[in-house]
Protein backbone atom coordinates (compact mmCIF):
# COMPACT_ATOMS: atom_id res chain seq x y z
CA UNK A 1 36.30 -33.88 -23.51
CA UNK A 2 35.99 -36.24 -21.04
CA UNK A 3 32.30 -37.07 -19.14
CA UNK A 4 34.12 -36.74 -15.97
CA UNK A 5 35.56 -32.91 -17.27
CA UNK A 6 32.35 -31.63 -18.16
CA UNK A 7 29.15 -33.64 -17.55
CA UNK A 8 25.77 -32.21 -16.02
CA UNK A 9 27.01 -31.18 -12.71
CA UNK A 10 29.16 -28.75 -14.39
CA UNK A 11 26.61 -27.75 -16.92
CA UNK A 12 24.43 -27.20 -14.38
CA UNK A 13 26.46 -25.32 -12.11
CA UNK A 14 27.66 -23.28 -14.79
CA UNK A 15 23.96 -22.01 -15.85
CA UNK A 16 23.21 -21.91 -12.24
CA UNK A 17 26.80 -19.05 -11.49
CA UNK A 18 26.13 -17.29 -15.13
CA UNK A 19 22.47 -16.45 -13.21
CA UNK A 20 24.23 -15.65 -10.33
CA UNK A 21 27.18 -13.63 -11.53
CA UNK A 22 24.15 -11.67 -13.39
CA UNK A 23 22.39 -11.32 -10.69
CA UNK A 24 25.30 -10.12 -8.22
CA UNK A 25 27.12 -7.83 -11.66
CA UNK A 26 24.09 -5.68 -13.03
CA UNK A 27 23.28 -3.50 -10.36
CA UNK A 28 25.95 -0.69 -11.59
CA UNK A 29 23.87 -0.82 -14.87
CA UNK A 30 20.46 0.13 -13.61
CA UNK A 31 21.86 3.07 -10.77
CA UNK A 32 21.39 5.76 -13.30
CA UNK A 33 17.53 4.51 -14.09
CA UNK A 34 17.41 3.93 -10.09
CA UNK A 35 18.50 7.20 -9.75
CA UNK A 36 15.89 8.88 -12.48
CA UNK A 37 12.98 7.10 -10.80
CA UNK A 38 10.77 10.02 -9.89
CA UNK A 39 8.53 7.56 -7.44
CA UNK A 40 11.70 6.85 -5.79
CA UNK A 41 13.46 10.04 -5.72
CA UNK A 42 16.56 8.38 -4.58
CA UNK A 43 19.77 9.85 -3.60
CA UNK A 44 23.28 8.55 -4.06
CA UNK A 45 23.79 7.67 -0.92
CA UNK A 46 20.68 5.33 -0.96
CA UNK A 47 21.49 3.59 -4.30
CA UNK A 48 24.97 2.96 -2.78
CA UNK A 49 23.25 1.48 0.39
CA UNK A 50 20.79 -0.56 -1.76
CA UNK A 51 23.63 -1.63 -3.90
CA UNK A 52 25.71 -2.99 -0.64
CA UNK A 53 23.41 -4.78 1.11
CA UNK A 54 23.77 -7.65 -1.37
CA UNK A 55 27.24 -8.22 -0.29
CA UNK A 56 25.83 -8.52 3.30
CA UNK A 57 23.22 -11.12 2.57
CA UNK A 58 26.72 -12.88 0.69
CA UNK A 59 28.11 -13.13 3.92
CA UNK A 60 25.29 -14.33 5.50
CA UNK A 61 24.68 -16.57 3.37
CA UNK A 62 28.22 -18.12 2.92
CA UNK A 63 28.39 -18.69 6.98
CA UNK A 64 25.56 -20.88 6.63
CA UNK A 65 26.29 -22.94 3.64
CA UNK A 66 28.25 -25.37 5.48
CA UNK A 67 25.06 -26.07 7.86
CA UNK A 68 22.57 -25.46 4.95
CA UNK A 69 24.61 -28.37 2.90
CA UNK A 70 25.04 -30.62 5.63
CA UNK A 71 21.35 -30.86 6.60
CA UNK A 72 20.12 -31.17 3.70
CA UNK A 73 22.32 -32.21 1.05
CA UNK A 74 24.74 -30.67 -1.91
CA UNK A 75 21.92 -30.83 -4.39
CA UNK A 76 19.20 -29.35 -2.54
CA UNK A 77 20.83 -26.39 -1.13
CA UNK A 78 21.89 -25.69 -5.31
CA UNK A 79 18.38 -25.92 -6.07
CA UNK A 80 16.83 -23.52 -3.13
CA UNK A 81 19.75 -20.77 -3.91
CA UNK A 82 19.12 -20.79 -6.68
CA UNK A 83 14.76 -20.42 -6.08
CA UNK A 84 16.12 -17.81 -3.44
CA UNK A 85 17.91 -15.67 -5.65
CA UNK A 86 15.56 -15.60 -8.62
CA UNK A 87 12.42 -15.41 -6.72
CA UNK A 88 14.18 -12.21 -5.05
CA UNK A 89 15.23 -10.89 -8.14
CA UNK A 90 11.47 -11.36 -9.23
CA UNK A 91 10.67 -8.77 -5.80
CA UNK A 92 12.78 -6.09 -7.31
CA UNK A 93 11.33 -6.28 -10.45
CA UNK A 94 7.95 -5.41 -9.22
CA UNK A 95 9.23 -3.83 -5.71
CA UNK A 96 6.79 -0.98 -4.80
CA UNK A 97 9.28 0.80 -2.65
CA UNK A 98 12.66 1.37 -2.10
CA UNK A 99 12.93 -0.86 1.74
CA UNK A 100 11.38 -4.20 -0.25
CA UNK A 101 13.64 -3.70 -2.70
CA UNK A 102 16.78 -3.28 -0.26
CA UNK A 103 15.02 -6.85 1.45
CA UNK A 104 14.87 -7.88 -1.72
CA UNK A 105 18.56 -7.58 -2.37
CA UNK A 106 19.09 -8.70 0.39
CA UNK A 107 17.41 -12.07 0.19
CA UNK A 108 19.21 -12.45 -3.32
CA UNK A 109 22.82 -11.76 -1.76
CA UNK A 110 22.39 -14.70 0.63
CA UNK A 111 21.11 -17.18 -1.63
CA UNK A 112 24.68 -16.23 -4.06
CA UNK A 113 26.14 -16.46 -0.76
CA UNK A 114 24.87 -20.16 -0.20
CA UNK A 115 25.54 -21.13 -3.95
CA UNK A 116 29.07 -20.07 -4.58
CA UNK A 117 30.93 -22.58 -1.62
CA UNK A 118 28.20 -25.52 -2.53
CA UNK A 119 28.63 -25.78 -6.61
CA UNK A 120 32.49 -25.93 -5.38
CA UNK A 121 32.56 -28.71 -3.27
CA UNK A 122 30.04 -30.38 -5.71
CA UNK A 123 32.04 -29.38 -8.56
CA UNK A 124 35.43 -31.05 -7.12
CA UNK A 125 33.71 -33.72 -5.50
CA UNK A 126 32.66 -34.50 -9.49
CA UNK A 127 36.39 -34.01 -10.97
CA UNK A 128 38.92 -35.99 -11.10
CA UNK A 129 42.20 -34.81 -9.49
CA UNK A 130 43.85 -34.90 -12.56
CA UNK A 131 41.44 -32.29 -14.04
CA UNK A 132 39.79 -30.56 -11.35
CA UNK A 133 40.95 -26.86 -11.48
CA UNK A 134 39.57 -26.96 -14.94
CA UNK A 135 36.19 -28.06 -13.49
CA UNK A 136 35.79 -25.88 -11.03
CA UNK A 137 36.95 -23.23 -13.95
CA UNK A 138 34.60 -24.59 -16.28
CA UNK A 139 31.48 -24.11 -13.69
CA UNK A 140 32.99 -20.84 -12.06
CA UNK A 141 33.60 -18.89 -15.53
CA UNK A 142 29.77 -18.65 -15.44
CA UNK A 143 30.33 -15.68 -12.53
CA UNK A 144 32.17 -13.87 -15.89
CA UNK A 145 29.60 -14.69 -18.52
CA UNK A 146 26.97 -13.25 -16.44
CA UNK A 147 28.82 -10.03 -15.64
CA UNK A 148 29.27 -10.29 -19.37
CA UNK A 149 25.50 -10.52 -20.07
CA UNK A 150 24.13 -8.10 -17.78
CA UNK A 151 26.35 -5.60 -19.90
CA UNK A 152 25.38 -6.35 -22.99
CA UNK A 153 21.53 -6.82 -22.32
CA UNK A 154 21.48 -3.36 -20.66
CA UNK A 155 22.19 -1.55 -23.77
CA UNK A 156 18.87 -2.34 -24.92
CA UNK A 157 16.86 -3.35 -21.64
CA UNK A 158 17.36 -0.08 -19.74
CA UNK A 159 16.82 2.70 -22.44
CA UNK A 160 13.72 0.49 -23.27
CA UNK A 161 12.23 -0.55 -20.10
CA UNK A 162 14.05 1.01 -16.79
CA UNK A 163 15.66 -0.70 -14.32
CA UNK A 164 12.77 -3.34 -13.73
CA UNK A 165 13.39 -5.28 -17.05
CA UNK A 166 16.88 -5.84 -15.73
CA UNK A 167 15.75 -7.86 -12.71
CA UNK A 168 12.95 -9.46 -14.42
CA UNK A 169 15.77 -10.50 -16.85
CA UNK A 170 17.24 -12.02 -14.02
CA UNK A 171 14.71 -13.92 -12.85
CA UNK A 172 13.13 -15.30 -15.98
CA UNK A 173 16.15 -17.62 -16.76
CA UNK A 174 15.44 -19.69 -13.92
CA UNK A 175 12.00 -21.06 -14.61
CA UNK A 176 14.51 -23.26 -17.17
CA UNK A 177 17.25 -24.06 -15.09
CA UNK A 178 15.32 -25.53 -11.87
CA UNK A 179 13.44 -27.96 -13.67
CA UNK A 180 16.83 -28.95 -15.49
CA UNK A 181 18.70 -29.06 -11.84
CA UNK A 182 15.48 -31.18 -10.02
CA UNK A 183 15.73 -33.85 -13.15
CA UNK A 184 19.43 -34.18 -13.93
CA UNK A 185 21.90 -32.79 -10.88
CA UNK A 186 22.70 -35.52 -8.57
CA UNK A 187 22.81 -35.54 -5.38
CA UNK A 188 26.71 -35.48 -3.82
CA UNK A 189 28.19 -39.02 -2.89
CA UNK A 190 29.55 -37.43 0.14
CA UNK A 191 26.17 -36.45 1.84
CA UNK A 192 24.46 -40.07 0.96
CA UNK A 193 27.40 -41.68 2.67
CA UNK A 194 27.38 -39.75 5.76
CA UNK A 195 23.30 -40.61 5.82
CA UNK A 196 24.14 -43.94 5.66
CA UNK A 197 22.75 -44.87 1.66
CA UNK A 198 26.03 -45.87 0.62
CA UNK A 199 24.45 -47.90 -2.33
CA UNK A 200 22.97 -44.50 -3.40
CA UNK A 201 26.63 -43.00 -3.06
CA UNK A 202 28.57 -45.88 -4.89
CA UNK A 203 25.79 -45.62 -7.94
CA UNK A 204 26.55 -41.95 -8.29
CA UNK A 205 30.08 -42.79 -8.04
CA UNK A 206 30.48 -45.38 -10.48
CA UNK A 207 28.32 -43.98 -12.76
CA UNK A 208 30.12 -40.28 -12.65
CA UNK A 209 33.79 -42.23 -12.32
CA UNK A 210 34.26 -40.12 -9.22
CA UNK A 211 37.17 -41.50 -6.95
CA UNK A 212 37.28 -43.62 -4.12
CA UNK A 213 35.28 -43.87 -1.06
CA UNK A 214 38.51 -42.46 0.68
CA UNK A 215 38.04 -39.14 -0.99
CA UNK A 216 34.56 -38.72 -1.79
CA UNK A 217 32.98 -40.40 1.12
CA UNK A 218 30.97 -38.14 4.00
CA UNK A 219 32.60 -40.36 6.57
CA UNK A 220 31.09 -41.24 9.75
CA UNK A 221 27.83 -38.67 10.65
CA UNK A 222 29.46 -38.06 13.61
CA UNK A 223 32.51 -37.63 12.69
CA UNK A 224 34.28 -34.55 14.58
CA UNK A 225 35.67 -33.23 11.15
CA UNK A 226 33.27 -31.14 10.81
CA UNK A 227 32.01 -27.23 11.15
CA UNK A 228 34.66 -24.14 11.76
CA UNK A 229 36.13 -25.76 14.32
CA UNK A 230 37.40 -28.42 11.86
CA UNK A 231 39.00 -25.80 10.05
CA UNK A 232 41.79 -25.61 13.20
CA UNK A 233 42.46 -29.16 13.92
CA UNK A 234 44.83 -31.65 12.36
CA UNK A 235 47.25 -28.80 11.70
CA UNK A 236 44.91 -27.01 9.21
CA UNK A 237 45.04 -23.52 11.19
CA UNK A 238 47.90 -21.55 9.79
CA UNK A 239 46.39 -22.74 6.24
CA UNK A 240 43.01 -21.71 6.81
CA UNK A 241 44.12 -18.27 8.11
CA UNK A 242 46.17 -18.11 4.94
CA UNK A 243 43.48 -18.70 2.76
CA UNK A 244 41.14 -15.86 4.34
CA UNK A 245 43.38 -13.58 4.15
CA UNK A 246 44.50 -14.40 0.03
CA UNK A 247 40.45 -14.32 -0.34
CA UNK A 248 40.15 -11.01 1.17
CA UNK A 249 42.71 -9.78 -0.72
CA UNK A 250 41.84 -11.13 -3.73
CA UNK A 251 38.11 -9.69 -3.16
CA UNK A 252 39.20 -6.18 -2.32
CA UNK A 253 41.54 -5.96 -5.55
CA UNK A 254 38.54 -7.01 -7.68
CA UNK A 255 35.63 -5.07 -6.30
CA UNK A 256 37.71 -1.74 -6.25
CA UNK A 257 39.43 -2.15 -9.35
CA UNK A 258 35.68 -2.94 -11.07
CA UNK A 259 34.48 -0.12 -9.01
CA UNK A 260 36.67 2.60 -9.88
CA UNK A 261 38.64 1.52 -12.87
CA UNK A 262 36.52 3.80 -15.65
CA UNK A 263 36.48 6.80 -12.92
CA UNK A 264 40.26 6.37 -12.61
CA UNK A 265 41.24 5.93 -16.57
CA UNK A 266 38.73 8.71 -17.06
CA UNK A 267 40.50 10.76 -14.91
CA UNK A 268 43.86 10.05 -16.89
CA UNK A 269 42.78 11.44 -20.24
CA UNK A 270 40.94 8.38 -21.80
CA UNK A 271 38.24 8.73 -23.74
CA UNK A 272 34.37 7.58 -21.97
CA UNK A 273 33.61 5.61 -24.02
CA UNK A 274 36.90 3.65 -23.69
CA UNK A 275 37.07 4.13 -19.49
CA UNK A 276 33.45 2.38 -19.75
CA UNK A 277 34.55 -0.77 -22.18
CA UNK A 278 37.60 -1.49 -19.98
CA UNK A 279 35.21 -3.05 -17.54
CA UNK A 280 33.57 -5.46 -20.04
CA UNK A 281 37.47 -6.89 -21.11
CA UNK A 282 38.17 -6.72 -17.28
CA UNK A 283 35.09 -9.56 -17.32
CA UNK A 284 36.83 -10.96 -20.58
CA UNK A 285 40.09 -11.73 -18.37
CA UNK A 286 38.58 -13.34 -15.38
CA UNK A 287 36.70 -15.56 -18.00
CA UNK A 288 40.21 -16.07 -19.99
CA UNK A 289 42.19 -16.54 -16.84
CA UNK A 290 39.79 -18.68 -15.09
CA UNK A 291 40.12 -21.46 -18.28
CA UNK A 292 43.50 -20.85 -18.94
CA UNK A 293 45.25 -20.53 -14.92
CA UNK A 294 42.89 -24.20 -14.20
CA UNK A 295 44.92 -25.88 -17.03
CA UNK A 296 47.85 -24.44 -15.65
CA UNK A 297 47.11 -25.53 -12.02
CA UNK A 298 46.29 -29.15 -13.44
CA UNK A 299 49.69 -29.24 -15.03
CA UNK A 300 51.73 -27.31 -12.44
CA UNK A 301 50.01 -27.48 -9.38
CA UNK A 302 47.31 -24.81 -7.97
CA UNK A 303 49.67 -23.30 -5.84
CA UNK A 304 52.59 -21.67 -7.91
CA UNK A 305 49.45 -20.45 -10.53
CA UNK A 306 47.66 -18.83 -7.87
CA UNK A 307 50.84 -17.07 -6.78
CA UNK A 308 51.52 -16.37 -10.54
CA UNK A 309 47.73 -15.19 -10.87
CA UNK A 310 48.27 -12.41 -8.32
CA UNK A 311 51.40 -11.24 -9.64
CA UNK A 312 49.85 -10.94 -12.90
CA UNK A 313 47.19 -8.41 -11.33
CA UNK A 314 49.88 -6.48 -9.10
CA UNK A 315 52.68 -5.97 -12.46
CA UNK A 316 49.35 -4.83 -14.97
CA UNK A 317 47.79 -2.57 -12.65
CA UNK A 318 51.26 -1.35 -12.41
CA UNK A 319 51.86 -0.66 -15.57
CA UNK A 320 48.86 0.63 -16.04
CA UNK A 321 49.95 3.70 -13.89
CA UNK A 322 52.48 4.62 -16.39
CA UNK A 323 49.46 5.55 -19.02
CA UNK A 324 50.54 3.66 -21.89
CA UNK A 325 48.61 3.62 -25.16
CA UNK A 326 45.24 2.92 -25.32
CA UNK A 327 45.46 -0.84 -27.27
CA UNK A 328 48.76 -1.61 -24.47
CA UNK A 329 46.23 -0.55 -21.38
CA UNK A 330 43.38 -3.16 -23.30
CA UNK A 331 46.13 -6.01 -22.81
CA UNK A 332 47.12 -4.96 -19.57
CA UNK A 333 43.33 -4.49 -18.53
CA UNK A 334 42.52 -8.04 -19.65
CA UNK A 335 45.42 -9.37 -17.77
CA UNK A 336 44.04 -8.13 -14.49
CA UNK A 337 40.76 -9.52 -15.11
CA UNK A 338 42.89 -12.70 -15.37
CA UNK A 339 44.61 -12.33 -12.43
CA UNK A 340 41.53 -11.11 -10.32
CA UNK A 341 38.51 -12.64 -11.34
CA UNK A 342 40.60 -15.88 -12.42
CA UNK A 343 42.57 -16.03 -9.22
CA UNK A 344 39.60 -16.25 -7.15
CA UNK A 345 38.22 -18.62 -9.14
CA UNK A 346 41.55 -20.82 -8.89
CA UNK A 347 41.85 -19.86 -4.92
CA UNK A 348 38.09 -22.01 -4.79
CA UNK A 349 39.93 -24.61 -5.91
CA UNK A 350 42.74 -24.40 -3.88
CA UNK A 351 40.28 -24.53 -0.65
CA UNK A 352 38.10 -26.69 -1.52
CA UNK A 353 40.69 -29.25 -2.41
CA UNK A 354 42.46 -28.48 0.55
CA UNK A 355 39.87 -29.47 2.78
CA UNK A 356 38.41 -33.22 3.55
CA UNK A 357 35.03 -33.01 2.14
CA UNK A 358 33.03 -33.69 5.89
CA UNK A 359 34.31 -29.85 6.20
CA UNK A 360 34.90 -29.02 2.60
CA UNK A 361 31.52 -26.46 2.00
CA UNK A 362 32.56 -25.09 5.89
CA UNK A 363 36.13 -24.14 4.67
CA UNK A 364 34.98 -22.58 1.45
CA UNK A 365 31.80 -20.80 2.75
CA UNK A 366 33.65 -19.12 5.86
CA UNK A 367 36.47 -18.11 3.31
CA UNK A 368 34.34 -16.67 1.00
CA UNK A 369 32.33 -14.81 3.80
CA UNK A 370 35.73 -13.45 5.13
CA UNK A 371 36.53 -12.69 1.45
CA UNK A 372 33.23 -10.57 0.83
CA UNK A 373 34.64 -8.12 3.84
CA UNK A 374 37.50 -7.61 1.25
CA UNK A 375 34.44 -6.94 -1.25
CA UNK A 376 32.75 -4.12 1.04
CA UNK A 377 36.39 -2.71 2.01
CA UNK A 378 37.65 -2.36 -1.73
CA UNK A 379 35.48 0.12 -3.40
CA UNK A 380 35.89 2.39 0.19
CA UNK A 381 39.47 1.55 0.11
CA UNK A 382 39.40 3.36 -3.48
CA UNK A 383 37.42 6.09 -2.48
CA UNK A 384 39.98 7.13 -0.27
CA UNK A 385 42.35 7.72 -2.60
CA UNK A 386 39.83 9.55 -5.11
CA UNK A 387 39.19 11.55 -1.88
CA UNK A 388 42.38 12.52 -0.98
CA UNK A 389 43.00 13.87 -4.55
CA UNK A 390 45.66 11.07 -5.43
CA UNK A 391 46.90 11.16 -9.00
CA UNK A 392 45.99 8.24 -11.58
CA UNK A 393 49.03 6.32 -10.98
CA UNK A 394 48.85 5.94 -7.32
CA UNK A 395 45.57 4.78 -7.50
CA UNK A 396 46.46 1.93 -9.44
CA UNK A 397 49.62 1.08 -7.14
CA UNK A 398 47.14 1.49 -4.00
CA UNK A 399 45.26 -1.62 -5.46
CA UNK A 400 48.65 -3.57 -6.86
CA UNK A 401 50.03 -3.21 -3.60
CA UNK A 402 47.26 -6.06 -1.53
CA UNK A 403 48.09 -8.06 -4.52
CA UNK A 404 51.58 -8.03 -4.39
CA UNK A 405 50.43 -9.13 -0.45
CA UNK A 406 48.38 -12.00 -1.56
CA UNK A 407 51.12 -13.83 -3.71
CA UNK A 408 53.78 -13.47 -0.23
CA UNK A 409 50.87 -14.84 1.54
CA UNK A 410 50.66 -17.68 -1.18
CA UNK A 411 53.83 -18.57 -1.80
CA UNK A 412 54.34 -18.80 2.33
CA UNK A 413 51.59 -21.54 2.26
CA UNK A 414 53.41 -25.21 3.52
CA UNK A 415 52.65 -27.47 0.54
CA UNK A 416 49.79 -29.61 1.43
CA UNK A 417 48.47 -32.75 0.89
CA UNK A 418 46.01 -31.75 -1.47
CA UNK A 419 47.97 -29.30 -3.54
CA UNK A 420 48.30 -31.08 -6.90
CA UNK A 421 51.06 -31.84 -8.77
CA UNK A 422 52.17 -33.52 -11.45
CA UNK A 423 53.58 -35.86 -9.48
CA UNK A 424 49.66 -36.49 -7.22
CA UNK A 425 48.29 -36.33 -10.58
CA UNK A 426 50.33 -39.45 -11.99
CA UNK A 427 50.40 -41.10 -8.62
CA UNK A 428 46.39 -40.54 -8.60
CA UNK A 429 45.96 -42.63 -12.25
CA UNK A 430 48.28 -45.01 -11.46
CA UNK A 431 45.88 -45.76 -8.01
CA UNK A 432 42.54 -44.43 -8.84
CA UNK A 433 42.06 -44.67 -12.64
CA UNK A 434 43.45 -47.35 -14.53
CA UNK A 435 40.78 -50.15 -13.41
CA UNK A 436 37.89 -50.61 -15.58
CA UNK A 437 34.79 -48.60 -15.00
CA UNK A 438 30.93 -49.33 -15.86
């Protein structure tokens, strides 16, 4: 594998989103200890609130990335985020009451929410176009091995400890990774230029084999690409809408289908043991579909394997409905992790490469902040049906339908200039990568 494919900026992104996706994917396995907590003597309705306002601080958070990362640079907003997050995580841990852990959760929402649209701009700004769904992939799969984690660590963490060891867990893993990030993650090429140390920029560059000034230069500091507005010139608006809407679609699939999945196959006859596992191979095939749809995209292009990714989720959740046997609903389970979990990873891609990188962390934070409204809305969304009385099946078609949505909304995209193809890809080594490099 090349250095360019997988060299410390992606290692270090990817230990810096496995923290996160831990961070963001264990609360559902510390609500029954929250709920024992005799100190506490918490309700449902207040572990559900406590549990939400993390997605609030998300949104927060992702708004401001694009400010955050233009004032003070790619690699220092990674490294506070990530000092935000864990320190909060640290808070719950030894919270003495139920409103500083709420802040708390808070606090660690909106430093996920500043992380997740920064390592994606610095992860394509360190790719080549040739290979740069797999990158992002590569870094973004760590969302999946911390969901991963948290479940397996619970087993023994909870029953042992309570629900404090869990977020203690969380935070202990940083205390490695910052000192790793401060030594060895560069800052990006983009922000030195744009500060005017384009020595700085062209020594990263060189030395990473990024490409040209053209594409990873900051441009001009006061250049007027730059901020939401950017988002809505040079023809960019019908795109950008686009690309909310696929991310809040994408969102709400994946939230309520992780919410409600084991409530729903329960409901149909499956054992609970087996309603409880689906959501670790639901993790499995966003990890799995995150790898496999990025060397797809580099192939193909992002586009048609984004549109393919949502189809995927839309035909298993389908078939689902039509309670097949238990090893057929596995498959099927694992192919809607791949086409939710790995779609969203692929749609960071997709913005992020769509978007010149003066407004690159702007487009992807803003998307990502719409996106986490599709978060909040999907587990309600659910609920309604469970409400209402539905039976198994149309609760699974109530969730296939938005993703049957989001591949129209795809395929109506206008193929852009930064939607790679075979054809880019070749054109891009013929132009960018057959000179010599240091």
């Amino acid at each position: 594998m090349s250095r360019n494919t997988f060299s410390p900026v992606v290692a270090l992104c990817l230990a810096a989103l496995t923290l996160e996706g831990y961070d963001l994917l264990m609360y559902g396995t510390v609500v029954p200890s929250l709920l024992a907590y005799e100190p506490w003597d918490l309700d449902p309705a207040t572990v559900g609130v406590l549990g939400s306002v993390v997605g609030v601080g998300m949104l927060a958070g992702a708004l401001a990335a694009g400010s955050i990362a233009d004032r003070w640079g790619r690699r220092r907003a990674l490294i506070a985020a990530v000092a935000l997050f864990s320190a909060a995580m640290g808070c719950c841990a030894i919270a003495p009451s139920p409103e500083i852990f709420g802040t708390a959760r808070f606090v660690v929402g909106v430093g996920a929410g500043v992380l997740m649209p920064t390592a994606a701009s610095m992860l394509i700004e360190f790719s080549r176009l040739d290979t740069r769904a797999r990158t992002v992939a590569m870094g973004f799969v760590g969302t999946s091995v911390g969901g991963i984690a948290a479940g397996i660590l619970s087993l023994w963490l909870v029953p042992a400890f309570g629900f404090r060891a869990m977020f203690a867990a969380g935070m202990i893993p940083a205390l490695l990774i910052l000192p790793a990030m401060l030594r060895h993650l560069p800052e990006s090429p983009a922000f030195l230029n744009s500060r005017g140390r384009t020595d700085a920029a062209q020594r990263i560059s060189t030395h990473y084999g990024l490409e040209e000034a053209s594409e990873s230069a900051g441009g001009d500091p006061t250049s007027t690409d730059r901020g939401i507005g950017a988002l809505f010139t040079a023809n960019r608006a019908r795109v950008t809408l686009s690309f909310w809407v696929m991310t809040l679609l994408c969102l709400l699939v994946l939230f309520g289908v992780a919410t409600w999945l084991p409530a729903v196959m329960r409901s149909a006859g499956y054992p609970l043991g087996a309603a409880l596992s689906f959501l670790l191979v639901l993790n499995v095939g966003g990890a799995v579909g995150a790898l496999g749809g990025a060397h797809l995209a580099d192939r193909y292009g992002i586009k048609p394997v984004t549109t393919l990714g949502f189809v995927c989720a839309a035909v298993s959740l389908a078939l689902i409905a039509t309670t097949p046997p238990i090893g057929i609903v596995y498959v099927l389970v694992l192919i809607a992790g791949m086409g939710t979990t790995g779609t969203q990873i692929l749609l960071n891609t997709f913005i992020g490469g769509y978007y010149p990188v003066a407004c690159r962390t702007t487009g992807l934070g803003v998307a990502l902040a719409v996106g986490r409204l599709g978060a909040i809305v999907g587990p309600t969304y659910g609920g309604l049906f469970v409400a209402a009385g539905a039976g198994t099946s149309t609760q699974l078609l109530a969730f296939a339908l938005p993703a049957i949505i989001g591949a129209a909304v795809t395929i109506l995209i206008p193929a852009g200039r930064r939607d790679t193809s075979a054809a880019d890809v070749s054109a891009t080594r013929s132009s960018h990568w057959s000179r010599p490099r240091s």
